[in-house]
Protein backbone atom coordinates (compact mmCIF):
# COMPACT_ATOMS: atom_id res chain seq x y z
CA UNK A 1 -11.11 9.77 10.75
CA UNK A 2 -8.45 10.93 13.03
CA UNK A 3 -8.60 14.25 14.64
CA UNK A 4 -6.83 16.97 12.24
CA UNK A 5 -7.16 21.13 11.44
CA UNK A 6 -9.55 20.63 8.24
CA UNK A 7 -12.01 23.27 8.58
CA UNK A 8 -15.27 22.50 6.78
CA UNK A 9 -16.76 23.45 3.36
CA UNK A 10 -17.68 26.59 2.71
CA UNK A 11 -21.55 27.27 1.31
CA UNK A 12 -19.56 28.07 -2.11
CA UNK A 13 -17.92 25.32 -2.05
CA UNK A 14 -14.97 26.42 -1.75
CA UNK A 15 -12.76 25.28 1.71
CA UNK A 16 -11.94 27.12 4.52
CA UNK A 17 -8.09 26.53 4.93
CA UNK A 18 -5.60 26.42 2.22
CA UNK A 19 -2.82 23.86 1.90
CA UNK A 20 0.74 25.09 2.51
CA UNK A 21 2.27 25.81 -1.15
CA UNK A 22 4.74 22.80 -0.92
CA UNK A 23 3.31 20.93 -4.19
CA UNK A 24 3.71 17.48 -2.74
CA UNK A 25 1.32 17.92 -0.30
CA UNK A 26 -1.31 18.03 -3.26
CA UNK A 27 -4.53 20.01 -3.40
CA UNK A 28 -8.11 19.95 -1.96
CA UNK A 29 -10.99 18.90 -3.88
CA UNK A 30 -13.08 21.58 -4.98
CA UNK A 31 -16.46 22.33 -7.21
CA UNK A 32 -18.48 19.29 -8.50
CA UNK A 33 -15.26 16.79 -6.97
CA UNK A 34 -16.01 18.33 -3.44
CA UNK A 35 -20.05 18.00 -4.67
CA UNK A 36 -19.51 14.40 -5.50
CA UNK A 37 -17.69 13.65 -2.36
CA UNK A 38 -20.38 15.31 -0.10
CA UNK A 39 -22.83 13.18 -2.05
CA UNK A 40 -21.35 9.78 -1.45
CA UNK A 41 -22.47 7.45 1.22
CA UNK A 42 -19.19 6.87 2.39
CA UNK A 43 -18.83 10.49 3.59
CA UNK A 44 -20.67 10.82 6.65
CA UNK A 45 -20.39 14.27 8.98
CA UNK A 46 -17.80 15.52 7.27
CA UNK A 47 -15.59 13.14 6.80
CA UNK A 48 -15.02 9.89 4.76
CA UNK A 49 -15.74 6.84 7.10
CA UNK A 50 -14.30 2.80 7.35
CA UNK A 51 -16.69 0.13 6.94
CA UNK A 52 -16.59 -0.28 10.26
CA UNK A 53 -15.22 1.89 13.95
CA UNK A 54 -11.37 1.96 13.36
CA UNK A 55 -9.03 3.57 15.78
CA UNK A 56 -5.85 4.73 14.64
CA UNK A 57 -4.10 3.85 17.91
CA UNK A 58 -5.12 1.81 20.66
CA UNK A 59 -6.13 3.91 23.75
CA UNK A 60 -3.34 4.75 26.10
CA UNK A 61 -0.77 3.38 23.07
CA UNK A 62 1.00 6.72 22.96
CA UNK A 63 2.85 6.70 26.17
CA UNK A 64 3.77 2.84 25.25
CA UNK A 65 4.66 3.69 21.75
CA UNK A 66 7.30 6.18 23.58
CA UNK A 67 8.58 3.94 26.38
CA UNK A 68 9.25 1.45 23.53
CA UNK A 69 11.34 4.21 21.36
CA UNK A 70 14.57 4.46 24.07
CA UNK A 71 14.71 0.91 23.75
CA UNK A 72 17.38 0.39 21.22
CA UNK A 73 18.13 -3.38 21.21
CA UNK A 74 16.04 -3.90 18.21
CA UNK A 75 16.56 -0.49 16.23
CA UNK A 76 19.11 -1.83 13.98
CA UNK A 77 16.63 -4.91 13.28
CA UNK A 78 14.68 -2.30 11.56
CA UNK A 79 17.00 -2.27 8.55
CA UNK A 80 18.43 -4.75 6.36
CA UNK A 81 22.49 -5.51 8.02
CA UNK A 82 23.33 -5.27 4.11
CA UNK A 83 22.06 -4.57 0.68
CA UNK A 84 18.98 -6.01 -0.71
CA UNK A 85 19.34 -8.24 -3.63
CA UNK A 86 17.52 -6.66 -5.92
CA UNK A 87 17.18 -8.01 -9.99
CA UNK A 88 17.93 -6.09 -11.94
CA UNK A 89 14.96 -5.78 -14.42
CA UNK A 90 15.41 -4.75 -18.23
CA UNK A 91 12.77 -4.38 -21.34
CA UNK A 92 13.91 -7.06 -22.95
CA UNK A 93 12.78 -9.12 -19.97
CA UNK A 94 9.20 -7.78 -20.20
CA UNK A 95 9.16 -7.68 -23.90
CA UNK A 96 7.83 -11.09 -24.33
CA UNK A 97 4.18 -11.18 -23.22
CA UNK A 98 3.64 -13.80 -20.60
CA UNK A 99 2.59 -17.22 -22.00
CA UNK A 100 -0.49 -17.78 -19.32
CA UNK A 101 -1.61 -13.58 -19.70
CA UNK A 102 -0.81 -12.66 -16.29
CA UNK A 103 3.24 -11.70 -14.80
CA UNK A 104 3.57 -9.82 -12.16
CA UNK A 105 6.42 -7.77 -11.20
CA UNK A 106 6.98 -6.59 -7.37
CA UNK A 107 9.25 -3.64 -7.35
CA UNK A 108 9.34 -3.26 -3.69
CA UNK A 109 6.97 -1.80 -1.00
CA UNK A 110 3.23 -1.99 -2.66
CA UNK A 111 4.44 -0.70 -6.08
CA UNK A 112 3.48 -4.20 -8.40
CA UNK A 113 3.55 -4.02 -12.39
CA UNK A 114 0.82 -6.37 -13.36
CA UNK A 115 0.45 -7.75 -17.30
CA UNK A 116 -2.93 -8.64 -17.62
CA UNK A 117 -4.18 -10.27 -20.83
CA UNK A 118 -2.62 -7.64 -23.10
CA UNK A 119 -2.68 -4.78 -20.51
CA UNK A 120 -0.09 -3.58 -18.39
CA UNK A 121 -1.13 -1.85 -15.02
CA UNK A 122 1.03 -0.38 -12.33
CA UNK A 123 0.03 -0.20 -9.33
CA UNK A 124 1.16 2.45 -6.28
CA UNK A 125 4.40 3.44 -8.10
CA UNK A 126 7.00 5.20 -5.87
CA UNK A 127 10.64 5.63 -7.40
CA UNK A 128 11.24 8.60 -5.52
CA UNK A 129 14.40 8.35 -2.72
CA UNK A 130 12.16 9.13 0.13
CA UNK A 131 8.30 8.63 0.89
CA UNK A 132 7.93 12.59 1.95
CA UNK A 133 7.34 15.41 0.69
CA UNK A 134 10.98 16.45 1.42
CA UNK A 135 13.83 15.61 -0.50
CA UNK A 136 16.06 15.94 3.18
CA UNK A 137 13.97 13.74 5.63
CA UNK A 138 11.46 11.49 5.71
CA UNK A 139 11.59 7.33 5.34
CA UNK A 140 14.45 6.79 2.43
CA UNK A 141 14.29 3.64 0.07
CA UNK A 142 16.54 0.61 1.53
CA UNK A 143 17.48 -0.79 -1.54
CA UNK A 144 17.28 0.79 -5.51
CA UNK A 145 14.21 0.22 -7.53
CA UNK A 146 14.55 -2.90 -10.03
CA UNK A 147 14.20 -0.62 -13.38
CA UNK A 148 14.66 3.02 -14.08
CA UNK A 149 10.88 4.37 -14.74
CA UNK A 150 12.47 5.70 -18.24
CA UNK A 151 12.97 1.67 -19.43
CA UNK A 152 9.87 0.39 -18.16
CA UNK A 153 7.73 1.42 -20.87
CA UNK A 154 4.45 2.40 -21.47
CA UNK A 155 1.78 1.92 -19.02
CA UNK A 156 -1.95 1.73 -19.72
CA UNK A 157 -3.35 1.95 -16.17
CA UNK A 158 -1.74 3.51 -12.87
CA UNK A 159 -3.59 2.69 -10.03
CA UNK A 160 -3.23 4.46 -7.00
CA UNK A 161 -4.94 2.95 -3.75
CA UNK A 162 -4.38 6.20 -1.39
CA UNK A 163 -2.85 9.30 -1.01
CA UNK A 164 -0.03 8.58 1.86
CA UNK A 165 3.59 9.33 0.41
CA UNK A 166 4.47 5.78 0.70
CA UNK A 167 1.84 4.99 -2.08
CA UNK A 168 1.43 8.18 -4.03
CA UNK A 169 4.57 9.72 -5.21
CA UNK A 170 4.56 13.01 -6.73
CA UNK A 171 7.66 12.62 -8.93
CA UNK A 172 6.92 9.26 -10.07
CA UNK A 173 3.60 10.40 -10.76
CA UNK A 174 4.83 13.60 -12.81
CA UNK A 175 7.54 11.21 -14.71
CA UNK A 176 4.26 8.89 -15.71
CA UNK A 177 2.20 11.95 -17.21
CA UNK A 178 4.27 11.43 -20.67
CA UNK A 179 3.04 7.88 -20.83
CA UNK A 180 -0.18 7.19 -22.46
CA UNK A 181 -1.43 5.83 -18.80
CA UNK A 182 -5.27 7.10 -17.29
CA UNK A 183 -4.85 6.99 -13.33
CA UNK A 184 -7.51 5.40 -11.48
CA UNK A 185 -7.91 6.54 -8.12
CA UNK A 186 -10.40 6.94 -5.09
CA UNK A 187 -12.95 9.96 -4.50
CA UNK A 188 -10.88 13.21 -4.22
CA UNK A 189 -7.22 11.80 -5.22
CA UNK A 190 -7.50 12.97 -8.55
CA UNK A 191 -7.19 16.73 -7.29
CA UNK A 192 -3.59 16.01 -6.17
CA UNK A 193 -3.32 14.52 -9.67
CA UNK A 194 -4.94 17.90 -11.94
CA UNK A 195 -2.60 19.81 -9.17
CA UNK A 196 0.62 17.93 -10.59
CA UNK A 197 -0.66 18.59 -14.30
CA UNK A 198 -2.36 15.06 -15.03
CA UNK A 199 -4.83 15.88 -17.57
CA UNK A 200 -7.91 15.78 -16.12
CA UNK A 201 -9.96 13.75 -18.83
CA UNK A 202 -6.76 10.97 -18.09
CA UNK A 203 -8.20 10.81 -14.36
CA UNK A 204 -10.54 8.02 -13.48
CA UNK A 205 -11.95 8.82 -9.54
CA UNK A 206 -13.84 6.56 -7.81
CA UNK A 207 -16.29 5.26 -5.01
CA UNK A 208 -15.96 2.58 -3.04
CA UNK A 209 -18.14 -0.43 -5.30
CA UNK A 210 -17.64 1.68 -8.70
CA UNK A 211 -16.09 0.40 -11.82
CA UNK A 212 -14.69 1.90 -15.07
CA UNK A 213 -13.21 0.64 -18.12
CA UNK A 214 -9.66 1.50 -19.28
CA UNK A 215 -7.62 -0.62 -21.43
CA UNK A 216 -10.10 -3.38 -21.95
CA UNK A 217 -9.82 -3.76 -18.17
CA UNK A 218 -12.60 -3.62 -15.67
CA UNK A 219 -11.55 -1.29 -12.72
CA UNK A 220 -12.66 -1.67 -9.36
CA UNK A 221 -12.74 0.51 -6.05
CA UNK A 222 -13.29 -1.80 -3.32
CA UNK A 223 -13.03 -0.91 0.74
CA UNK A 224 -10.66 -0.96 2.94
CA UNK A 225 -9.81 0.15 6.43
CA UNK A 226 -7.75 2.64 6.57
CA UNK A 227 -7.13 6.65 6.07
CA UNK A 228 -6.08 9.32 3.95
CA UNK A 229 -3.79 12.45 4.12
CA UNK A 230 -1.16 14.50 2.62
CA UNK A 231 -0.10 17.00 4.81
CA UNK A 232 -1.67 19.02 8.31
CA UNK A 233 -5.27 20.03 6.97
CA UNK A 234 -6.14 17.48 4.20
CA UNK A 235 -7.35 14.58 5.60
CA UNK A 236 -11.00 14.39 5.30
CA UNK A 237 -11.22 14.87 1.65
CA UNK A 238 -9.64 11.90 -0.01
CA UNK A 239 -11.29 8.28 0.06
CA UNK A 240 -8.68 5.16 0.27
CA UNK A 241 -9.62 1.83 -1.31
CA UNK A 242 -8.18 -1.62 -2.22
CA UNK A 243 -8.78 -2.33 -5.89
CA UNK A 244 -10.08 -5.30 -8.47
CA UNK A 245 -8.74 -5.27 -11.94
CA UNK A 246 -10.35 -7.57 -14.27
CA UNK A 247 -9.35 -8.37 -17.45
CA UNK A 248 -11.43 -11.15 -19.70
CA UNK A 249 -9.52 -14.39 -18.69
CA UNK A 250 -7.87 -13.22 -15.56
CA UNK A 251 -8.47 -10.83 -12.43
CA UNK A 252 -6.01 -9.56 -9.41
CA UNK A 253 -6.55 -7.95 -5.97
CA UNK A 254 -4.77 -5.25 -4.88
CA UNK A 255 -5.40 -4.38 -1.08
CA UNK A 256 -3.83 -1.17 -0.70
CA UNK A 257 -2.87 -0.28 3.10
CA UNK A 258 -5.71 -2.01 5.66
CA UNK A 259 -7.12 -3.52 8.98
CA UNK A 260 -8.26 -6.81 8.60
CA UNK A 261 -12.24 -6.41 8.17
CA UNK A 262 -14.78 -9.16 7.09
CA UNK A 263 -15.72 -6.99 4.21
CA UNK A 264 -13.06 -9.23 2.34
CA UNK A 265 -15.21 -12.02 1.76
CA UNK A 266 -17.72 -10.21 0.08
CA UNK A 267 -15.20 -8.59 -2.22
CA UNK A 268 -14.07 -11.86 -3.06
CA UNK A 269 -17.78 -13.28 -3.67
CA UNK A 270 -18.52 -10.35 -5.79
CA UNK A 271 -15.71 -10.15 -7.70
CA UNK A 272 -13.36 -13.18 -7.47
CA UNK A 273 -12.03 -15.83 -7.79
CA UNK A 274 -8.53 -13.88 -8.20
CA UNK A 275 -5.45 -15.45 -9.91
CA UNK A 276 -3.58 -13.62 -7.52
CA UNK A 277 -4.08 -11.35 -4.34
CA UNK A 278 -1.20 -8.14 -3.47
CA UNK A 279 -1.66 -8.06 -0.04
CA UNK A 280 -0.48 -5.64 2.59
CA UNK A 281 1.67 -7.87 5.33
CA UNK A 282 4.21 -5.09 6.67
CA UNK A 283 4.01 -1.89 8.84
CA UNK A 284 1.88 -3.12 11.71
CA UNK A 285 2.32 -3.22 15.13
CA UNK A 286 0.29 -3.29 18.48
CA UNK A 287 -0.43 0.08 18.88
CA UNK A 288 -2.32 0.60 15.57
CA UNK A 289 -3.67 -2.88 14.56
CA UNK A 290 -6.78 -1.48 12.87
CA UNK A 291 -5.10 -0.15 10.17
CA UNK A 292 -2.49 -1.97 9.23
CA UNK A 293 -2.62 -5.96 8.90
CA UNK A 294 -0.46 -8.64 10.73
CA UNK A 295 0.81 -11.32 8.40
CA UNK A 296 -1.14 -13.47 9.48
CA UNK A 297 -3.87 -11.37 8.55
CA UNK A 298 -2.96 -10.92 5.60
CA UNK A 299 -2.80 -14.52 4.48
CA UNK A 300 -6.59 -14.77 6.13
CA UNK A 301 -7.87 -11.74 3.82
CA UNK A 302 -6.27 -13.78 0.76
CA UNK A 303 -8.18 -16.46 2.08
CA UNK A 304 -11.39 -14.23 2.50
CA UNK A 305 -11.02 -13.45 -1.02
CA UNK A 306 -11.03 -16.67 -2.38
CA UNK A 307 -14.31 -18.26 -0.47
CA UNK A 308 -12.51 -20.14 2.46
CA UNK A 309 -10.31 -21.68 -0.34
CA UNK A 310 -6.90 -21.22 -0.72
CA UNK A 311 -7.66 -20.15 -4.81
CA UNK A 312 -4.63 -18.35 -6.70
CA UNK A 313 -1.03 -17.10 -5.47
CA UNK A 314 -0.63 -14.29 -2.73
CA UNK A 315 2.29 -12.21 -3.56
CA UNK A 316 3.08 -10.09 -0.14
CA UNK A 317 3.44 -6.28 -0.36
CA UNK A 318 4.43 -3.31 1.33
CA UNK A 319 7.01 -4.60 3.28
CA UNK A 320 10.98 -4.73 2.74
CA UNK A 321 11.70 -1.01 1.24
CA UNK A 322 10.70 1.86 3.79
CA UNK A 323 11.48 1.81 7.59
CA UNK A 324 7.66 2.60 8.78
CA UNK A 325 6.97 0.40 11.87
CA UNK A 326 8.94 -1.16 14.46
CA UNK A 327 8.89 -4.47 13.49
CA UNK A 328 12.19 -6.36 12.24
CA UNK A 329 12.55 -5.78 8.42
CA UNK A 330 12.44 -9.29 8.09
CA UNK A 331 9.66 -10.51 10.06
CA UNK A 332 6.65 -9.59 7.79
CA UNK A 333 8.13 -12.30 4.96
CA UNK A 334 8.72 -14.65 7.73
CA UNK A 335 5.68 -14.85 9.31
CA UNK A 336 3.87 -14.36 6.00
CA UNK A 337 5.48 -17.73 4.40
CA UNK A 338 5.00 -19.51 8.06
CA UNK A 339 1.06 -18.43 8.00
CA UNK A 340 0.48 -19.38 4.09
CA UNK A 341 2.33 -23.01 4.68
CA UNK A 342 0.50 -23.36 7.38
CA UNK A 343 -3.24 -22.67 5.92
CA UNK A 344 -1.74 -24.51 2.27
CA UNK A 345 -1.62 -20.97 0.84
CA UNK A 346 0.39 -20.90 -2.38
CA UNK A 347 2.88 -17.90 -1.30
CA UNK A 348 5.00 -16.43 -3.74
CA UNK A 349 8.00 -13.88 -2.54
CA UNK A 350 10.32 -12.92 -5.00
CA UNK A 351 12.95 -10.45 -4.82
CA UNK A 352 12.54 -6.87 -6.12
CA UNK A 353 12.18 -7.04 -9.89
CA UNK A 354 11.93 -10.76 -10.96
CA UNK A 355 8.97 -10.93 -12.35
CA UNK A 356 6.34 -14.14 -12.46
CA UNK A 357 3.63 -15.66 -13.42
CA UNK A 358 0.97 -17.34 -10.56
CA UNK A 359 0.08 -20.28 -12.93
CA UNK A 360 3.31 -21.42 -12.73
CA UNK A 361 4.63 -19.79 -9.06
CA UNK A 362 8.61 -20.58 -9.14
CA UNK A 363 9.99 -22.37 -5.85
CA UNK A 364 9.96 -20.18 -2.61
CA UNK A 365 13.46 -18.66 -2.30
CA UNK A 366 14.23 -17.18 1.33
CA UNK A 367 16.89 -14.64 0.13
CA UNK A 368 16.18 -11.44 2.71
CA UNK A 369 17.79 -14.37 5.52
CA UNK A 370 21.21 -13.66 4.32
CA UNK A 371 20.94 -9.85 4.64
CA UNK A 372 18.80 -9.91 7.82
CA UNK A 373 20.52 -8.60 11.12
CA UNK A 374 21.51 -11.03 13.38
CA UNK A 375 19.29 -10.67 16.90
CA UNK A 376 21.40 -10.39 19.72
CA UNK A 377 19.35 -12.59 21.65
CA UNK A 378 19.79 -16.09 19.20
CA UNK A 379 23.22 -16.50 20.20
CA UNK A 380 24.68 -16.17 16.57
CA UNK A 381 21.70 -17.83 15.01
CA UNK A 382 21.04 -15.92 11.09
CA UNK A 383 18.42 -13.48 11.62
CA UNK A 384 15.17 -14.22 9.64
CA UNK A 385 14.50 -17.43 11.28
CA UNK A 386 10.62 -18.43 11.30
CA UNK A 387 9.35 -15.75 13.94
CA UNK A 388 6.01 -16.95 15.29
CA UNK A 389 5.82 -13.29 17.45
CA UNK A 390 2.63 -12.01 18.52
CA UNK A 391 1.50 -8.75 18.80
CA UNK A 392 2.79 -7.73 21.63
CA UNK A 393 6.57 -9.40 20.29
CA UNK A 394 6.20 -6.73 17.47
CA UNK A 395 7.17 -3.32 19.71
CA UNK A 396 10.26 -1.69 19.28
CA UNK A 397 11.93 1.71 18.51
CA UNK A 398 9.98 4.60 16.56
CA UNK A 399 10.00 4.16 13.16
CA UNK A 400 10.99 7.35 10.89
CA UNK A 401 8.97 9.64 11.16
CA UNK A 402 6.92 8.41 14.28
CA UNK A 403 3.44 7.83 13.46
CA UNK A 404 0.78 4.87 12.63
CA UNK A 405 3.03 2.67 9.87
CA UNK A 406 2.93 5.40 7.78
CA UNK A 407 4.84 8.98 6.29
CA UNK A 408 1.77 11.55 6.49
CA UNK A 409 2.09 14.62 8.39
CA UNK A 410 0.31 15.85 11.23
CA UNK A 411 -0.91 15.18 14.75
CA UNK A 412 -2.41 11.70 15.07
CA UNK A 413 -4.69 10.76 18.46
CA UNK A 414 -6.31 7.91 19.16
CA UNK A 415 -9.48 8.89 17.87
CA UNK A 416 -11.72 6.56 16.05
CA UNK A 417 -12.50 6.84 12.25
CA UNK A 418 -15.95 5.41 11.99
């Protein structure tokens, strides 16, 4: 884990530095949650660990990661040159179930509603304005959610794959506690949950490899590479995980934020094959490419997971909606649809709020071209042309607020989480 101010456990349990009282930044686990997290294997001297040594940013990337935010060429690349189309998604459109038993709805950044023979399951919902815990600064949406979270309807699951603002949203989560949804979510999440007034027998917390039941669903914690943390002390105490939900004729991969590891292909043998993969494909760069995928990578891991075959539709997430990374807003759907033709992947990227269904993928559509900036360099060309950069292509400005890809708080080094 990176280096932060958590002080350990106390012998009574209890922990030795208390949270500032802002209630976004959540709450630290304590009595048989902090027990259970000491016990796990995944928690190893004092700290939760990745499958394998991850740095958050590459030695000596600081001082590059600064020289590259004065250049300001490519700032404006960072952000769509006009609004996103977004559908405009009703309840009469999800009313009807889907004919095949799985639709899937991307409502921008990681935040997918899946319909899953019978069940419907949202996954890292953010509505709010900003992912912060300020309502003043912090990354703000670039284009409106698809459907009001009042005219969505019920949810049975809400599945949360970490606690970084980008993927767990206090008010969307306090809008979602009058909905008959339980909240699955990794070891130690589920105190920022009982802090927000989720009842605590609607909270399903997990290990990485453990399953639950919910909704006639089969819910999985699975690994991933990443980290955790809500604000300048918590950061030790709260596990992060991709997720498998299976339901009896179909099953879906969510990967949450991650580095590329080869743990993928044993997710994928133990749990697969997937009708569809969500996989993270945005918010990289060369300074911290162990915990956040290229697109390229990403269309691997959705390979991983389906045995070397190119099994079931990837639908591309986290990408398009927040300004985290200094990559052109376009670039993670271009390279994404340039990797998956290239490897016969069957790539699906639809605008914010139309929803689908992966047995019968609808034709590719490139509609963030239009409303991509135009690089200065291409002599007029439309921006959003098929970018083949490498990793080193990807550098540009700091994002808002500086950091690894994402909106957590507090000093970040290039330390290695192990």
């Amino acid at each position: 884990m990176p280096a932060s101010n958590s002080r350990p456990a106390r012998a009574d349990g209890s922990l030795g530095s208390r949270l500032p009282k802002l209630p976004a930044f959540g709450a630290l686990p304590t009595g048989e949650r902090l027990e259970r997290i000491h016990r796990s294997p995944n928690f190893v001297d004092g700290a939760f660990r990745n499958p394998l040594p991850t740095r958050m940013m590459l030695p000596g990337s600081t001082s590059g990661f600064v020289r590259s935010s004065l250049r300001s060429a490519d700032r404006a690349r960072r952000s769509p040159a006009s609004p996103v189309p977004v559908h405009s998604l009703t309840a009469g459109e999800l009313a009807e179930p889907p004919s095949s038993g799985l639709r899937l709805t991307w409502m921008g950044h990681a935040s997918v509603l899946a319909e899953i023979d019978g069940a419907r399951v949202l996954f890292d919902p953010v509505w709010g304005a900003r992912c912060s815990p300020f309502a003043f600064a912090g990354p703000k949406r670039l284009h409106p959610v698809p459907i009001p979270l009042s005219e969505l309807g019920d949810v049975d699951v809400v599945v949360i794959s970490h606690d970084h603002y980008d993927h767990l949203d206090m008010p969307t989560v306090r809008a979602l506690i009058d909905s008959p949804a339980v909240f699955a979510v990794p070891l130690g999440v589920g105190a920022h949950l009982e802090h927000w007034k989720v009842p605590a027998d609607r909270v399903i917390e997990l290990d990485w490899d453990e399953s639950a039941q919910a909704a006639g669903l089969t819910l999985t914690a699975t690994p991933a590479r990443h980290f955790c943390g809500r604000g300048l002390r918590n950061s030790k105490y709260t596990l992060w995980a991709s997720w498998v939900v299976a339901g009896p004729e179909h099953r879906v991969f969510h990967s949450g934020d991650t580095g590329y590891f080869p743990g993928f292909a044993k997710i994928g043998a133990e749990h697969g094959p997937f009708d569809a993969s969500m996989v993270q494909i945005g918010a990289y760069s060369e300074f911290w490419p162990d915990i956040h995928m290229l697109p390229e990578d990403g269309v691997r891991t959705h390979i991983d997971l389906s045995g070397g075959t190119s099994h079931g539709a990837l639908l591309p997430i986290h990408w398009g909606t927040f300004n985290l990374a200094p990559h052109p807003w376009e670039e993670p759907a271009e390279r994404t649809v340039a990797a998956a033709h290239r490897a016969g992947v069957d790539v699906v990227v639809p605008k914010p709020g139309v929803p689908f269904e992966p047995a019968n993928l609808p034709a590719l559509e490139p509609w963030w071209r239009p409303v991509a900036v135009v690089p200065e360099a291409s002599g007029g060309a439309q921006g959003g042309g098929r970018l083949e950069a490498s990793r080193a292509q990807t550098a540009g400005d700091r994002p808002d607020p500086p950091g690894t890809g994402e909106d957590e708080l507090g000093p970040r080094s290039d330390s290695v989480a192990h």
